[in-house]
Each structure stands twice: as structure tokens, then as C-alpha cells.
Protein backbone atom coordinates (compact mmCIF):
# COMPACT_ATOMS: atom_id res chain seq x y z
CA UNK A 1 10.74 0.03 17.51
CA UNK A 2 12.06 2.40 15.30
CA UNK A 3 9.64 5.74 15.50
CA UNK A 4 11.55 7.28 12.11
CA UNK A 5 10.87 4.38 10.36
CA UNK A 6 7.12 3.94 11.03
CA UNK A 7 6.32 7.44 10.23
CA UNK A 8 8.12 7.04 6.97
CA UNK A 9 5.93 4.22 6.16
CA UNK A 10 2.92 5.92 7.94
CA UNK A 11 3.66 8.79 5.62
CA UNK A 12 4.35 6.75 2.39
CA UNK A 13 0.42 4.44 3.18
CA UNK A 14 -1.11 8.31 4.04
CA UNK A 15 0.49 9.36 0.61
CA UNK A 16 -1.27 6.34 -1.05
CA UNK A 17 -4.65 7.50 0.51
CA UNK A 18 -4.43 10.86 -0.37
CA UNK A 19 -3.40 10.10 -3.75
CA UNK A 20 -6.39 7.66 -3.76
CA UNK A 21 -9.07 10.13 -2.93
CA UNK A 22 -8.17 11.99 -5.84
CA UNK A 23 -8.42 9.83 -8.05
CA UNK A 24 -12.37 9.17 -6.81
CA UNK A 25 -12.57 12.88 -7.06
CA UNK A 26 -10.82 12.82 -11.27
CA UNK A 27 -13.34 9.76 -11.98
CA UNK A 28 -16.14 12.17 -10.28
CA UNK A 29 -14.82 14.24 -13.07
CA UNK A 30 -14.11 12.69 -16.06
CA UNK A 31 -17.20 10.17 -15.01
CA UNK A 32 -15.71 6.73 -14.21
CA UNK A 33 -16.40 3.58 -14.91
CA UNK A 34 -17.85 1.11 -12.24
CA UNK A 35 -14.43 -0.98 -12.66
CA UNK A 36 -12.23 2.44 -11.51
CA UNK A 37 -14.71 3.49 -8.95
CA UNK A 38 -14.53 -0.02 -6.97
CA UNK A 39 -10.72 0.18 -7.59
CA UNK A 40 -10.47 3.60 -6.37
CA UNK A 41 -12.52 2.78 -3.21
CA UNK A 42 -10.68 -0.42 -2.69
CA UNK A 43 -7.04 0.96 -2.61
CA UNK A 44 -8.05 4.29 -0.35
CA UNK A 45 -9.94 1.20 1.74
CA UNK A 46 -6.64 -0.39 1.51
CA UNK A 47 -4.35 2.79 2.63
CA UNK A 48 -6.17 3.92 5.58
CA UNK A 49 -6.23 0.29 6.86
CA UNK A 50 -2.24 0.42 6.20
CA UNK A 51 -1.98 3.64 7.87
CA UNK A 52 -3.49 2.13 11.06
CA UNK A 53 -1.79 -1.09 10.61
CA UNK A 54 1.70 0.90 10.48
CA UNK A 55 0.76 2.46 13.81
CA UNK A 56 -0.04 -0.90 15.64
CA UNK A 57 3.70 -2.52 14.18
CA UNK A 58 5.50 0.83 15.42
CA UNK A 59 4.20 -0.37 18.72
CA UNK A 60 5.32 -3.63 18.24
CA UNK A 61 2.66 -6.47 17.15
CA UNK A 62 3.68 -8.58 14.73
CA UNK A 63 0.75 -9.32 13.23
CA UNK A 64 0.77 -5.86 11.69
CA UNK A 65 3.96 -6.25 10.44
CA UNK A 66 3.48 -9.25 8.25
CA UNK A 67 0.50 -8.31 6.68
CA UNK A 68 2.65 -5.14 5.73
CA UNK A 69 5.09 -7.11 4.30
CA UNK A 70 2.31 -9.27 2.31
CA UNK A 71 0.58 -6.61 1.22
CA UNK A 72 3.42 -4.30 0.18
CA UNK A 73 4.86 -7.31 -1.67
CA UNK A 74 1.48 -8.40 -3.49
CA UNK A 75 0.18 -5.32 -4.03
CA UNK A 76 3.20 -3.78 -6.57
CA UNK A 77 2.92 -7.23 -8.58
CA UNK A 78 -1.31 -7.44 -8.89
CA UNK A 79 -0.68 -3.48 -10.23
CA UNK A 80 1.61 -3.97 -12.70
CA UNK A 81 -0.64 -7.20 -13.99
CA UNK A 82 -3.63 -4.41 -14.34
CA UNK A 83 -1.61 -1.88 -15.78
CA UNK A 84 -0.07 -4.28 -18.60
CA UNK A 85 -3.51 -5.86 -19.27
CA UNK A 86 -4.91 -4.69 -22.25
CA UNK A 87 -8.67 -5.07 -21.69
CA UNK A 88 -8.79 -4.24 -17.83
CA UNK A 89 -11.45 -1.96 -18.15
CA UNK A 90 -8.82 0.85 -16.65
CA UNK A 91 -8.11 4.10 -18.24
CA UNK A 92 -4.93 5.22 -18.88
CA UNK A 93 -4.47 7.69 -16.30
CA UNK A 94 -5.87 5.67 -13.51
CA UNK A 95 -3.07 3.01 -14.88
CA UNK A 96 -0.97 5.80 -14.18
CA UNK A 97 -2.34 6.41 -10.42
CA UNK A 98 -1.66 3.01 -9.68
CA UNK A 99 2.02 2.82 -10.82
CA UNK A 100 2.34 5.46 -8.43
CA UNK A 101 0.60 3.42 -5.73
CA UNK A 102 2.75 0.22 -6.64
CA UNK A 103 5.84 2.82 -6.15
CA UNK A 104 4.80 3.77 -2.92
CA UNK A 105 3.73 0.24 -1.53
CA UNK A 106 7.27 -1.26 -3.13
CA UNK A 107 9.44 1.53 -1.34
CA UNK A 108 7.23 0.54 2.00
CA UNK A 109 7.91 -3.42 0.73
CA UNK A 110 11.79 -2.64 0.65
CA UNK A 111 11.91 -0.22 4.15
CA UNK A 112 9.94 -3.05 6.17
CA UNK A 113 11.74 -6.30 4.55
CA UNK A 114 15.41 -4.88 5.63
CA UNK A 115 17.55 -7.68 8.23
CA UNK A 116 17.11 -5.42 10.90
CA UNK A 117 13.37 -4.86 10.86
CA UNK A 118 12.64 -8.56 10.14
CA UNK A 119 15.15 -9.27 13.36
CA UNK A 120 12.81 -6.91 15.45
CA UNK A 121 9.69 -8.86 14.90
CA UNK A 122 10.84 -12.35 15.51
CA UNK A 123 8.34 -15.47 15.58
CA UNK A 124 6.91 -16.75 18.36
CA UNK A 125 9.65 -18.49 20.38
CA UNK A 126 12.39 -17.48 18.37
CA UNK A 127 14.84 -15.30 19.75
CA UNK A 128 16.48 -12.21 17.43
């Protein structure tokens, strides 16, 4: 496996945590709705799981991998539903925290869904 890559995505999920966890800590602030407090807690839920599954694909199991790839792909698409929704309950600058998020998850989407890493985690009795 290739270690640069997986700590580039381990760095770009640990980015999406940490960005996350501030964003619980602005709504602790500016007092948050119930609607940006589950969403808050979901997607730093949602990072540190990514951050662990990154580690297990670095080492190889393909299970990891694909629910990267599903989640880096579905994730950028559900955001930019919630940020162009007019009544999603969301204010503007948490809209703005999760373009950042969809960023991250889409440059993750486009690292992991290259030839070459696809070719490294073939299916199960396929070869390269």
C-alpha cells in the first residue's frame, strides 16, 4: 500500500474532525440549534470513523476502502443538497463549515478513486 497516500487521506478525514469539533464549540457559542448540533456530532462521528477506516485500507482490507470511496462520493453531494436548501434549518456559517467538509471528503473521493488505487484493492478473485 501506498503509506504517502494514506496519511494524506488520514490527514485530510483528521482535518474534517478537527474542523468538526469547532464547529460544536461556535454552536456552544453562538447557541445552536438542535438540527446543527446533531449535524455537528454526526460529521466529527463520521471523521474519526474515517480516520480509523483510512488506517485499516493503508494496511490493506478492502472493505475499508470502499466504504471510503462511498462515503467520500455521497458525502460532497448530500452537502451541497443542505447547503442549497433554503429551509434546512442550517445557519449560514455552518453551511459554510460543511462546504469545507464536502472539499475535504471530494479531494479524499478523487485521491482514493485514481486507476492505480482501485487496481490495488481488487475484488475477490480478480486479479490486478
Amino acid at each position: 500500500m501506498d503509506n504517502k497516500l494514506w496519511a494524506l487521506v488520514r490527514a485530510l478525514f483528521v482535518a474534517m474532525l478537527v474542523l468538526s469539533i469547532a464547529t460544536l464549540g461556535v454552536a456552544a457559542v453562538v447557541g445552536g440549534t438542535w438540527v446543527v448540533w446533531l449535524r455537528g456530532a454526526a460529521v466529527a462521528g463520521a471523521a474519526a470513523w474515517l480516520i480509523a477506516l483510512a488506517g485499516q485500507a493503508g494496511r490493506g482490507r478492502r472493505a475499508a476502502y470502499v466504504r471510503i470511496r462511498f462515503v467520500t462520493i455521497a458525502a460532497p453531494i448530500g452537502i451541497v443538497l443542505l447547503i442549497v436548501a433554503p429551509d434546512s434549518g442550517y445557519p449560514g456559517w455552518m453551511k459554510a463549515e460543511q462546504a469545507v467538509v464536502g472539499v475535504l471528503a471530494a479531494a479524499v473521493a478523487l485521491l482514493v478513486n485514481r486507476p492505480a488505487v482501485r487496481q490495488a484493492f481488487p475484488k475477490a478473485g480478480k486479479l490486478g
